[in-house]
Protein backbone atom coordinates (compact mmCIF):
# COMPACT_ATOMS: atom_id res chain seq x y z
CA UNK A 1 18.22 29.49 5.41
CA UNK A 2 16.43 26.35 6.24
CA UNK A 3 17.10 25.06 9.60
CA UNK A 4 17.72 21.07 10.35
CA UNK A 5 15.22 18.91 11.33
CA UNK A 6 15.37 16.25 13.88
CA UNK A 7 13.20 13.81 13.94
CA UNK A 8 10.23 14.39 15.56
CA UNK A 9 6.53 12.78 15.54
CA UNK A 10 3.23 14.29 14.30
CA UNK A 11 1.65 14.34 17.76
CA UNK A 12 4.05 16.59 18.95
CA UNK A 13 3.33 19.63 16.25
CA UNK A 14 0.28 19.25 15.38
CA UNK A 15 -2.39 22.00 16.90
CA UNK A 16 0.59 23.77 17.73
CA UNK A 17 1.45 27.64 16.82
CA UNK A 18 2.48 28.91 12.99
CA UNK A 19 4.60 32.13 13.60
CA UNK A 20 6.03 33.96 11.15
CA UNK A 21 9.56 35.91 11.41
CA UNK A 22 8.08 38.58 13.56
CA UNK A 23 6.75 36.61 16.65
CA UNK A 24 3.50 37.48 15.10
CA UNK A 25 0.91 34.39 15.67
CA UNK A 26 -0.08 33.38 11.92
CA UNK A 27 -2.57 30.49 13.15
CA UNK A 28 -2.74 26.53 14.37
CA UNK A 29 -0.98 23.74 13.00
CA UNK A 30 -3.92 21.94 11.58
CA UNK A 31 -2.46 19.13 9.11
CA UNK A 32 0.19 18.36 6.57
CA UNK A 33 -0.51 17.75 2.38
CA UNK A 34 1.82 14.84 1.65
CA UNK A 35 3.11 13.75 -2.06
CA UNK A 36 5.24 11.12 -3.59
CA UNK A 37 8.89 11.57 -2.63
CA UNK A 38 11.98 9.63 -4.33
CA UNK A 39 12.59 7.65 -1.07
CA UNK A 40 9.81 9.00 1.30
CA UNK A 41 6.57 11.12 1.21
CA UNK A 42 7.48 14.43 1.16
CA UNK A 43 5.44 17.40 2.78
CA UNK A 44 4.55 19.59 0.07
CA UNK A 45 2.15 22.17 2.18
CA UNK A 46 1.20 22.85 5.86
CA UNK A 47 -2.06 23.22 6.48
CA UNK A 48 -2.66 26.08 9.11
CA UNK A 49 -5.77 27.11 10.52
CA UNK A 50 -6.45 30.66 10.58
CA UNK A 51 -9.09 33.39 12.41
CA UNK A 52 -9.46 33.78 8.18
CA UNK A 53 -10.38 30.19 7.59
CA UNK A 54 -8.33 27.42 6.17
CA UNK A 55 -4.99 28.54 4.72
CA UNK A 56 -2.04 26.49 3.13
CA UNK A 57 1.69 27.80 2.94
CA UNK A 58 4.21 26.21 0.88
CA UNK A 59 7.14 23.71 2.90
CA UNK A 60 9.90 25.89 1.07
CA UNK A 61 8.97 28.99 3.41
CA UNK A 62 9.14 26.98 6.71
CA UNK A 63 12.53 28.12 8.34
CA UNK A 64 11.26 26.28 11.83
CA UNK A 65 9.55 22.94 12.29
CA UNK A 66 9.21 21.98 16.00
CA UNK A 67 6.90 22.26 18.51
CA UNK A 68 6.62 26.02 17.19
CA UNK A 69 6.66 26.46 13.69
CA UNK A 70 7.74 29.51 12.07
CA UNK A 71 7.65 30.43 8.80
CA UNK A 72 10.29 32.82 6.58
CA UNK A 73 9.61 36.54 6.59
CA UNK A 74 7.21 38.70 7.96
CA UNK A 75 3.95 36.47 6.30
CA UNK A 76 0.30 37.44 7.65
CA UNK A 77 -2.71 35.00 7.00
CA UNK A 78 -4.34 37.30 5.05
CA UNK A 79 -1.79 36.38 2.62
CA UNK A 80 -1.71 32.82 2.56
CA UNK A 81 -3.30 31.01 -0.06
CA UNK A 82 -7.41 29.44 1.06
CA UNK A 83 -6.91 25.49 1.46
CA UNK A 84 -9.40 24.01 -1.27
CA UNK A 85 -9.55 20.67 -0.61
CA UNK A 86 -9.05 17.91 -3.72
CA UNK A 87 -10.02 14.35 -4.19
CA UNK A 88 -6.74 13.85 -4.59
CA UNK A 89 -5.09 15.35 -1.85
CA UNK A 90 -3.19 13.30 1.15
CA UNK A 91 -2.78 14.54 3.99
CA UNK A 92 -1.19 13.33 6.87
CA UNK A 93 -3.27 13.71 10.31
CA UNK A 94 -6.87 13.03 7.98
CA UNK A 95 -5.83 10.07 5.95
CA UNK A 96 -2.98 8.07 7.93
CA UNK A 97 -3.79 8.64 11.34
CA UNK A 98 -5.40 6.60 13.33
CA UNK A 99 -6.05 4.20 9.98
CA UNK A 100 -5.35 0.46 9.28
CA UNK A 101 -1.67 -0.35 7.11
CA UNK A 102 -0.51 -3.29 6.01
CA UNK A 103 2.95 -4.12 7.73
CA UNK A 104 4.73 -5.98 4.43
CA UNK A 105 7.11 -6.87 6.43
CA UNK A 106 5.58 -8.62 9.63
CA UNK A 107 2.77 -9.86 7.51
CA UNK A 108 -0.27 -8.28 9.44
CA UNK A 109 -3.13 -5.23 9.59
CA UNK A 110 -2.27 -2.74 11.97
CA UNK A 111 -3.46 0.74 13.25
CA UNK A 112 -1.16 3.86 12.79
CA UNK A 113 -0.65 5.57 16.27
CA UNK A 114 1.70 8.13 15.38
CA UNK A 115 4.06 8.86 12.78
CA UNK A 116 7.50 9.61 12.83
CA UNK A 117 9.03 12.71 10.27
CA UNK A 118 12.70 13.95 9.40
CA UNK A 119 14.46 16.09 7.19
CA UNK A 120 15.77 14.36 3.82
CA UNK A 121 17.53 16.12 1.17
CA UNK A 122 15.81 19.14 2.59
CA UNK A 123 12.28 17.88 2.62
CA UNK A 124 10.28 16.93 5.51
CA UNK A 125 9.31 13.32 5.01
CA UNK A 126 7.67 10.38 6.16
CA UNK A 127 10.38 7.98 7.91
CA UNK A 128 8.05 5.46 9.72
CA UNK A 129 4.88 4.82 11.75
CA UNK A 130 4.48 4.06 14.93
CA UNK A 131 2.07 0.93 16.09
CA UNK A 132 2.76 0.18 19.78
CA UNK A 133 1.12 1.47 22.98
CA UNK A 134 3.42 3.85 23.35
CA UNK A 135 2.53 6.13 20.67
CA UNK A 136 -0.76 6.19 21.74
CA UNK A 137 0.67 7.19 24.94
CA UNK A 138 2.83 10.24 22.80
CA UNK A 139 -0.55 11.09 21.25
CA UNK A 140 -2.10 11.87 25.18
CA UNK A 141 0.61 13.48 26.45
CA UNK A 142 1.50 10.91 28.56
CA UNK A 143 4.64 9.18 27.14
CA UNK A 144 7.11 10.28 29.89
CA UNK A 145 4.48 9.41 32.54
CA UNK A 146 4.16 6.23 31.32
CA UNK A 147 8.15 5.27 31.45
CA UNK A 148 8.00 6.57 34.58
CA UNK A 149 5.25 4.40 35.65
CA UNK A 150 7.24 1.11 33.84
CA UNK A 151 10.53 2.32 35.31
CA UNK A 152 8.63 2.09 38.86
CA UNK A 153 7.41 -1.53 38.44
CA UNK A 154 10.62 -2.09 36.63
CA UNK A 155 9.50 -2.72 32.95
CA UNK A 156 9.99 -1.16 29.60
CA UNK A 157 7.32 -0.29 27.08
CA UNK A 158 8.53 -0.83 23.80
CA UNK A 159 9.02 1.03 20.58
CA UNK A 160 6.59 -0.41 17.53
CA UNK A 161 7.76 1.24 14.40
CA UNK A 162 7.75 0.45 11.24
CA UNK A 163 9.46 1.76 8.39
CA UNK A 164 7.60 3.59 5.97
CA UNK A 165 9.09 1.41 3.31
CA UNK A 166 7.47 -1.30 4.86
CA UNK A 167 3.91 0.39 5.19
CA UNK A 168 1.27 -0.55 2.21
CA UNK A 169 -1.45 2.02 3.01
CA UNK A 170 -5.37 0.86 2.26
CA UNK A 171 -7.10 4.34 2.30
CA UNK A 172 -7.51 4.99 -1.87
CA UNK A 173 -5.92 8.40 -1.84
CA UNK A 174 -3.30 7.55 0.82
CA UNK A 175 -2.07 4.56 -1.37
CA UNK A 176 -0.39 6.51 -3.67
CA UNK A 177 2.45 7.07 -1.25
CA UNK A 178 3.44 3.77 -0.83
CA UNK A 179 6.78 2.39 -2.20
CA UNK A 180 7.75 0.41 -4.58
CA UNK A 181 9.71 -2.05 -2.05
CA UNK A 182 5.81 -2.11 -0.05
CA UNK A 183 4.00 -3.26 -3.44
CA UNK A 184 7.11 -5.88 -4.63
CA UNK A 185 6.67 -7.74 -1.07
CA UNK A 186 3.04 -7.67 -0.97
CA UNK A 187 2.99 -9.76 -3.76
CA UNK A 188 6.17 -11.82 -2.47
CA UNK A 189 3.78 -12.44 0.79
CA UNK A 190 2.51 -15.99 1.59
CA UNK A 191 -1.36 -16.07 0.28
CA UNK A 192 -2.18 -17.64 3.09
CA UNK A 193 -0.81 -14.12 4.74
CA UNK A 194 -2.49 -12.37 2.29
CA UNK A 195 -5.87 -14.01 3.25
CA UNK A 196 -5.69 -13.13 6.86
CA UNK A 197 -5.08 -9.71 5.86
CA UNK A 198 -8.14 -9.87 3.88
CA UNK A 199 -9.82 -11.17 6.72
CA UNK A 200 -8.83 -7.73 9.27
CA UNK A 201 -9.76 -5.53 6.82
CA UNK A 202 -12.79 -3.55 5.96
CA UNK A 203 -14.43 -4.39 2.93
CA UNK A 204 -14.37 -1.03 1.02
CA UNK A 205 -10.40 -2.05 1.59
CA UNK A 206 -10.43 -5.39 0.45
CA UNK A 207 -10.17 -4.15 -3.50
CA UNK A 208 -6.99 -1.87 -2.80
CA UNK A 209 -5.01 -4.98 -1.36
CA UNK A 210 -5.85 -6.70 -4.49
CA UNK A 211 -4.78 -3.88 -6.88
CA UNK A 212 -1.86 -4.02 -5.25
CA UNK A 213 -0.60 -7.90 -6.43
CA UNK A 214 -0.65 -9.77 -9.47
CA UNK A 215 -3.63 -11.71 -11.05
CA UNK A 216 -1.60 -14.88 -9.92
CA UNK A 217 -1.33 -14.06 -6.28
CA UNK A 218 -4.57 -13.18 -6.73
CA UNK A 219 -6.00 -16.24 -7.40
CA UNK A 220 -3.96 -17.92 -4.56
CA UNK A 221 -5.14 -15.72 -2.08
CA UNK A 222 -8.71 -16.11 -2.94
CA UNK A 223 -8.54 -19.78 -2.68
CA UNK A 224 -7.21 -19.39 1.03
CA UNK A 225 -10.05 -17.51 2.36
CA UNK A 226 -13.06 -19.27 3.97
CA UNK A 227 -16.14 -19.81 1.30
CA UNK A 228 -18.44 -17.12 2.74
CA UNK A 229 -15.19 -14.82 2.58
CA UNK A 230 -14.10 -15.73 -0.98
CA UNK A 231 -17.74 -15.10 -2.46
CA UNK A 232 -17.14 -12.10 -0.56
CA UNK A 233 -14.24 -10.96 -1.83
CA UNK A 234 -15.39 -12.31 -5.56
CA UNK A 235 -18.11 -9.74 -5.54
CA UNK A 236 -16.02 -7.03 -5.25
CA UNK A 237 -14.16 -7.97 -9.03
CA UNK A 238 -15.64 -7.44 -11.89
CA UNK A 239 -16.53 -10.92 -14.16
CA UNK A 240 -13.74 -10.05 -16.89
CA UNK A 241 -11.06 -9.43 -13.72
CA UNK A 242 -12.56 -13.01 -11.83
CA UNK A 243 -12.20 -14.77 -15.37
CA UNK A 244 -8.46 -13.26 -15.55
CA UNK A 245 -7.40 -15.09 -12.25
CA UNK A 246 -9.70 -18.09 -12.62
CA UNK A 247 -7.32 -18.98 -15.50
CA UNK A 248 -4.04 -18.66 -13.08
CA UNK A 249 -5.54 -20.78 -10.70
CA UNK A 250 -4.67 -24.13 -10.64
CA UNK A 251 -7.48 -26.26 -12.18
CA UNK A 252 -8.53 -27.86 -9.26
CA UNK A 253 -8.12 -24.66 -7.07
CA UNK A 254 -10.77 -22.61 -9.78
CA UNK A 255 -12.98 -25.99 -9.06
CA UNK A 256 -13.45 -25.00 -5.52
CA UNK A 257 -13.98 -21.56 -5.71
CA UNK A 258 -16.66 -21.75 -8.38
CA UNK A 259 -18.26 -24.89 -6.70
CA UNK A 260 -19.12 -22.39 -3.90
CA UNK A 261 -20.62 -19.48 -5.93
CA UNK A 262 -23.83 -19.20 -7.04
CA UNK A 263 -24.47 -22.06 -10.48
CA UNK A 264 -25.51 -18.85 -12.56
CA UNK A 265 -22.46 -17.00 -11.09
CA UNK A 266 -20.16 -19.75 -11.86
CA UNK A 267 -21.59 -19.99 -15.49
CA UNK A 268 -20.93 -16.55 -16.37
CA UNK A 269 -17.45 -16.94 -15.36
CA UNK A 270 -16.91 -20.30 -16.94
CA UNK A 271 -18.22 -19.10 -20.50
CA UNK A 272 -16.30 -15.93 -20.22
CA UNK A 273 -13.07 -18.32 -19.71
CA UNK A 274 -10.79 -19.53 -22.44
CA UNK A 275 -12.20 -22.98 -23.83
CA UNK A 276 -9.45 -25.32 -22.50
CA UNK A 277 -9.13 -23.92 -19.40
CA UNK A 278 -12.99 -24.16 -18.77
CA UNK A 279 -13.66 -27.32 -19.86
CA UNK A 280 -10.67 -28.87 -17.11
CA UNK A 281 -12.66 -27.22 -15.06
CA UNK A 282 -16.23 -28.58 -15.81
CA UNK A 283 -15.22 -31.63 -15.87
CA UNK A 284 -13.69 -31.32 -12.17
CA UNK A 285 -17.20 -29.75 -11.12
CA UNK A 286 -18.85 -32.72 -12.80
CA UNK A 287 -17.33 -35.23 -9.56
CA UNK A 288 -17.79 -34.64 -5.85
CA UNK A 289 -15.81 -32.25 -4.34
CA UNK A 290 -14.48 -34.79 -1.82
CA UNK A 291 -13.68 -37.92 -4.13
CA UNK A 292 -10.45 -38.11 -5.93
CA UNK A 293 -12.13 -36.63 -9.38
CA UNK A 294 -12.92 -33.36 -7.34
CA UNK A 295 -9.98 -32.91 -5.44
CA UNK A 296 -7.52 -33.90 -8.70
CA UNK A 297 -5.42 -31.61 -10.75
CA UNK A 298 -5.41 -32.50 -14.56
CA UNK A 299 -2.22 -31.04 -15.00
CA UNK A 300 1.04 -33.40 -14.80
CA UNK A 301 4.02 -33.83 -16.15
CA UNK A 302 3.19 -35.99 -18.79
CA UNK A 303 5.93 -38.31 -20.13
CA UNK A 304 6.40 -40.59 -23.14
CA UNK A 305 7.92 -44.24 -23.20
CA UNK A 306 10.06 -43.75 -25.88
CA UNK A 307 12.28 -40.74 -24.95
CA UNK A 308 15.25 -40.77 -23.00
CA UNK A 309 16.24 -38.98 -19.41
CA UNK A 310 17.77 -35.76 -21.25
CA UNK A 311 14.32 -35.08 -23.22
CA UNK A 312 12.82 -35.84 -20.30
CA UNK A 313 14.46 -33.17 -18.10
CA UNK A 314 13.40 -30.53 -20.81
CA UNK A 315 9.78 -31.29 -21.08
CA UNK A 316 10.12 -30.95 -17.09
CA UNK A 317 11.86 -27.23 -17.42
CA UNK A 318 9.19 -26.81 -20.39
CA UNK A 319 5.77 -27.36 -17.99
CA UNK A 320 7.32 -26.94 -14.82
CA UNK A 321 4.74 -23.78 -14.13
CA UNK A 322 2.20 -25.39 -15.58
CA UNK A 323 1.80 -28.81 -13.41
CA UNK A 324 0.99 -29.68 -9.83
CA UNK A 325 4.54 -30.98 -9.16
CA UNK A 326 7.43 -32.03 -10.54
CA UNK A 327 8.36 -34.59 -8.28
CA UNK A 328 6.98 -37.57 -10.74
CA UNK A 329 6.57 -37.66 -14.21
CA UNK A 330 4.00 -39.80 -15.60
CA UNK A 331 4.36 -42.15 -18.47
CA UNK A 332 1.09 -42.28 -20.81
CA UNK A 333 -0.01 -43.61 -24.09
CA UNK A 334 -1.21 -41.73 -26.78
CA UNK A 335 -5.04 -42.95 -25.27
CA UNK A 336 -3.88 -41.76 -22.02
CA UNK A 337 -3.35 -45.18 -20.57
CA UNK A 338 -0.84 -45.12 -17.72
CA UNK A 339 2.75 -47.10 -18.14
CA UNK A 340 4.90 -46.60 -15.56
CA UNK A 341 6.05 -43.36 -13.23
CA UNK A 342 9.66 -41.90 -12.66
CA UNK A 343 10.44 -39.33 -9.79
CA UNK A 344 12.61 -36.61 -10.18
CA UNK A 345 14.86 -38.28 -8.34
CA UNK A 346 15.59 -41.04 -11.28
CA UNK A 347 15.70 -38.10 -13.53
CA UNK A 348 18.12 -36.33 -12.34
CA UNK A 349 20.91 -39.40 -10.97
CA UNK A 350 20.91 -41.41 -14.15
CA UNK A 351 22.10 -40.03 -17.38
CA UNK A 352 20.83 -38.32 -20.17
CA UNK A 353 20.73 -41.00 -22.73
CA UNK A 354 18.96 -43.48 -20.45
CA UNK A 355 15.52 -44.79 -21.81
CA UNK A 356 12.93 -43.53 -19.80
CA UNK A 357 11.51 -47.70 -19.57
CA UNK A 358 14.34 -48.55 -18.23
CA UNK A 359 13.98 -45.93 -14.85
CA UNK A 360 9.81 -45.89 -14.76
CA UNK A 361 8.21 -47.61 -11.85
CA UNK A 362 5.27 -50.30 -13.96
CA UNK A 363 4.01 -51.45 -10.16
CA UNK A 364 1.76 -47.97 -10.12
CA UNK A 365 -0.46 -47.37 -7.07
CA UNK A 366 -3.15 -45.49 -7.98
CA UNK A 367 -6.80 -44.45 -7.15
CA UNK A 368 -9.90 -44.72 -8.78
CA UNK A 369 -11.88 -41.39 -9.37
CA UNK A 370 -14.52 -41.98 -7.78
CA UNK A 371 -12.05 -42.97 -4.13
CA UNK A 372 -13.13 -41.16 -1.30
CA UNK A 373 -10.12 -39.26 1.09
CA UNK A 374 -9.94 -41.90 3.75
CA UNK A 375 -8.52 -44.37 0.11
CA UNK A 376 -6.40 -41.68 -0.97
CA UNK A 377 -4.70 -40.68 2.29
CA UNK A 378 -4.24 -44.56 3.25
CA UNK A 379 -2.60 -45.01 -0.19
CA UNK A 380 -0.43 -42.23 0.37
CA UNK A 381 0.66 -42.52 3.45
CA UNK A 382 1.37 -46.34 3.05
CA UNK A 383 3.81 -45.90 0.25
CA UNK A 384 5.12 -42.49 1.21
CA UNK A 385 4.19 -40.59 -1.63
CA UNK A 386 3.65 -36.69 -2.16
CA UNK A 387 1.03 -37.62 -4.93
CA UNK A 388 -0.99 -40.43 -6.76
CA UNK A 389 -2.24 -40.72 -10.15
CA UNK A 390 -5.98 -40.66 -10.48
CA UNK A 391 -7.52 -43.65 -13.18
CA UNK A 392 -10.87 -43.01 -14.45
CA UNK A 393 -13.65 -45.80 -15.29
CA UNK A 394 -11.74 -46.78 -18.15
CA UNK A 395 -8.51 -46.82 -16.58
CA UNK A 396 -7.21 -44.10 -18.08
CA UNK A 397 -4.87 -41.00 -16.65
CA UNK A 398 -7.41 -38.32 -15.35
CA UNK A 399 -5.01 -36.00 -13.66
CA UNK A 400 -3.36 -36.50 -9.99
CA UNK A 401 -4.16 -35.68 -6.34
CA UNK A 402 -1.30 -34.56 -4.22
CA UNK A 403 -1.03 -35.04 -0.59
CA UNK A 404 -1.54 -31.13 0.75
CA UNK A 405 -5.11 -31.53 -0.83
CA UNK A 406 -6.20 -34.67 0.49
CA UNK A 407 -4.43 -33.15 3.71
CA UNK A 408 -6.35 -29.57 2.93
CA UNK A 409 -9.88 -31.48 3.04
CA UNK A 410 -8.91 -33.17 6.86
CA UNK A 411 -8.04 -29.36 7.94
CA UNK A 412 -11.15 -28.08 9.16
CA UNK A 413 -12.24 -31.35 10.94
CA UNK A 414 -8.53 -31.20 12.57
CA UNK A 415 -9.09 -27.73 13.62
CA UNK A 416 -12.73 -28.30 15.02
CA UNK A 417 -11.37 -31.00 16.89
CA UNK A 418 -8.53 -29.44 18.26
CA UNK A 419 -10.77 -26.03 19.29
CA UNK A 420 -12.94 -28.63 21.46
């Protein structure tokens, strides 16, 4: 009969004895082989090191697992099955100790101190992980010492665990035991998150955090990073996978990343791109990256003068994923010639059969394509709006620039300035 498990941490068994039934010393704890559980890893094997080499014995005949670990019957090592490793195989001191994780749920790289185990279902799992100092004082032998020592100058060191539902691991192998709920919130996770994470990691990492979200969180990640970091990052993907989230990206977003790869680089990807979406963004390459024709999106909700406020409101739920924003809708000929502009607000307070002529704005502020930021962010700022239409040489509708990217292109200067 197995016996219960507390909980109890990996630092505390590990190098410690194997006995079987008998008293009789079988060998030294050496590691545990870890698989996929239904909640939690599970511990498959012990890994015990013998005077006849490397041996593994199976979790079922542990009876014992303490800081003495004993095993069912009267087993001797020369009857335990040799350990041959496996490309495949996790194990727990080798491949999660010590290592960088990704805590999903605080948003940041950290290093694995310790790690927490209990009994579930009758299988010795993974519960959590502990970061903080003091399971690197646990891992010395030097835990109680050290409340001791806090006690004295009357402070506490505190516990730093994390659940292992939480935990996204970034070794390859090790990977496979993260959960479901770890992989749904990476990709829930703020790019700009996502980035920094990026950032703290080493490189031969960097491709298992993006295997682990969508092409579309992708894409907004890599547009956070700083330019050296991006190219970077771009040169760990494949053309065919860069092409896949180049097409996610917003327009204007793709425009900046390829503007800072190598031209050949950048051609590759753009003639490996579907037709539409690479010639939006050509022609944003085609203006300076700082005037309102590089910083624009081409994508707006696009309106008609001769619908009403109903058909309105469904070509808004129709594109809604498509534009920049939805907060103004943007009357246009045919030619593209700009007629008036009606915010969501006017949409959604006046009823369905209302012309859309008789709620559009005809007084338009707008900026040329060529305008430089200081234009743009004066315009904006001095009638209070989250974006402006962008009119090309010929006065025609050439896409919009919204205030976070005019704001975006003052970021670095702000920082610089404030770092001073």
């Amino acid at each position: 009969m197995t016996i219960e498990i507390n909980e109890i941490y990996i630092s505390s068994v590990i190098g410690r004895k194997v006995i079987n039934s008998n008293g009789d010393q079988i060998g030294i704890l050496r590691d545990l082989i870890m698989i996929p559980g239904e909640v939690f890893p599970e511990v498959s094997h012990i890994v015990i090191k013998s005077r006849k080499g490397i041996k593994t014995l199976p979790w079922c005949e542990v009876s014992l697992f303490t800081h003495v670990v004993i095993s069912t019957g009267s087993i001797k090592p020369l009857h335990l099955d040799m350990y041959l490793p496996g490309d495949g195989d996790i194990l727990v001191k080798r491949d999660l100790l010590d290592k960088q994780i990704v805590d999903v749920d605080g948003a940041k790289v950290v290093r694995v101190n310790d790690i927490k185990l209990g009994k579930l279902n009758h299988k010795l799992c993974i519960f959590s992980v502990d970061i903080g100092f003091r399971g690197l004082l646990r891992r010395l032998g030097y835990e109680r010492f050290g409340e001791r020592f806090a006690q004295a100058i009357k402070r506490d060191i505190p516990h730093a665990e994390i659940s292992w539902a939480y935990v996204q691991p970034l070794e390859a192998n090790s990977s496979k035991l993260a959960l479901k709920i770890a992989r749904d919130q990476m990709n829930e996770m703020h790019p700009a998150d996502l980035a920094d994470i990026i950032e703290n990691i080493p490189i031969q990492s960097i491709r298992m955090v993006l295997d682990t979200i969508d092409t579309e969180t992708t894409g907004d990640t890599i547009y956070e990073l700083e330019a050296d970091m991006r190219n970077l990052v771009i040169s760990q993907l494949d053309n065919e996978q860069m092409t896949d989230i180049l097409e996610e990206m917003e327009p204007d977003e793709a425009a900046d990343v390829l503007s800072d790869l190598p031209e050949q680089k950048a051609q590759e990807l753009l003639d490996m791109m579907d037709q539409e979406d690479a010639e939006d963004i050509q022609e944003l390459l085609e203006h300076e990256e700082d005037s309102a024709g590089g910083l624009m999106n081409p994508d707006y909700l696009r309106l008609t003068s001769d619908i009403n406020v109903g058909r309105a409101l469904e070509i808004l739920k129709e594109c809604a994923d498509e534009v920049e924003t939805i907060f103004y809708g943007y009357v246009v000929t045919a030619d593209d010639q700009l007629e008036g502009v009606v915010s969501l607000k006017g949409l959604i307070m006046n009823p369905p059969e209302t012309l859309i002529t008789d709620i559009m704005e005809e007084n338009i502020k707008s900026v040329r394509i060529d305008a430089e930021p200081e234009d743009m962010l004066e315009t904006l700022a001095k009638y209070d709006l989250i974006a402006i239409p962008v009119l090309d040489a010929e006065d025609k509708m050439a896409g919009i620039v919204t205030v976070d990217d005019v704001l975006a292109h003052y970021l670095p200067q702000i920082i610089k300035i404030k770092r001073r």
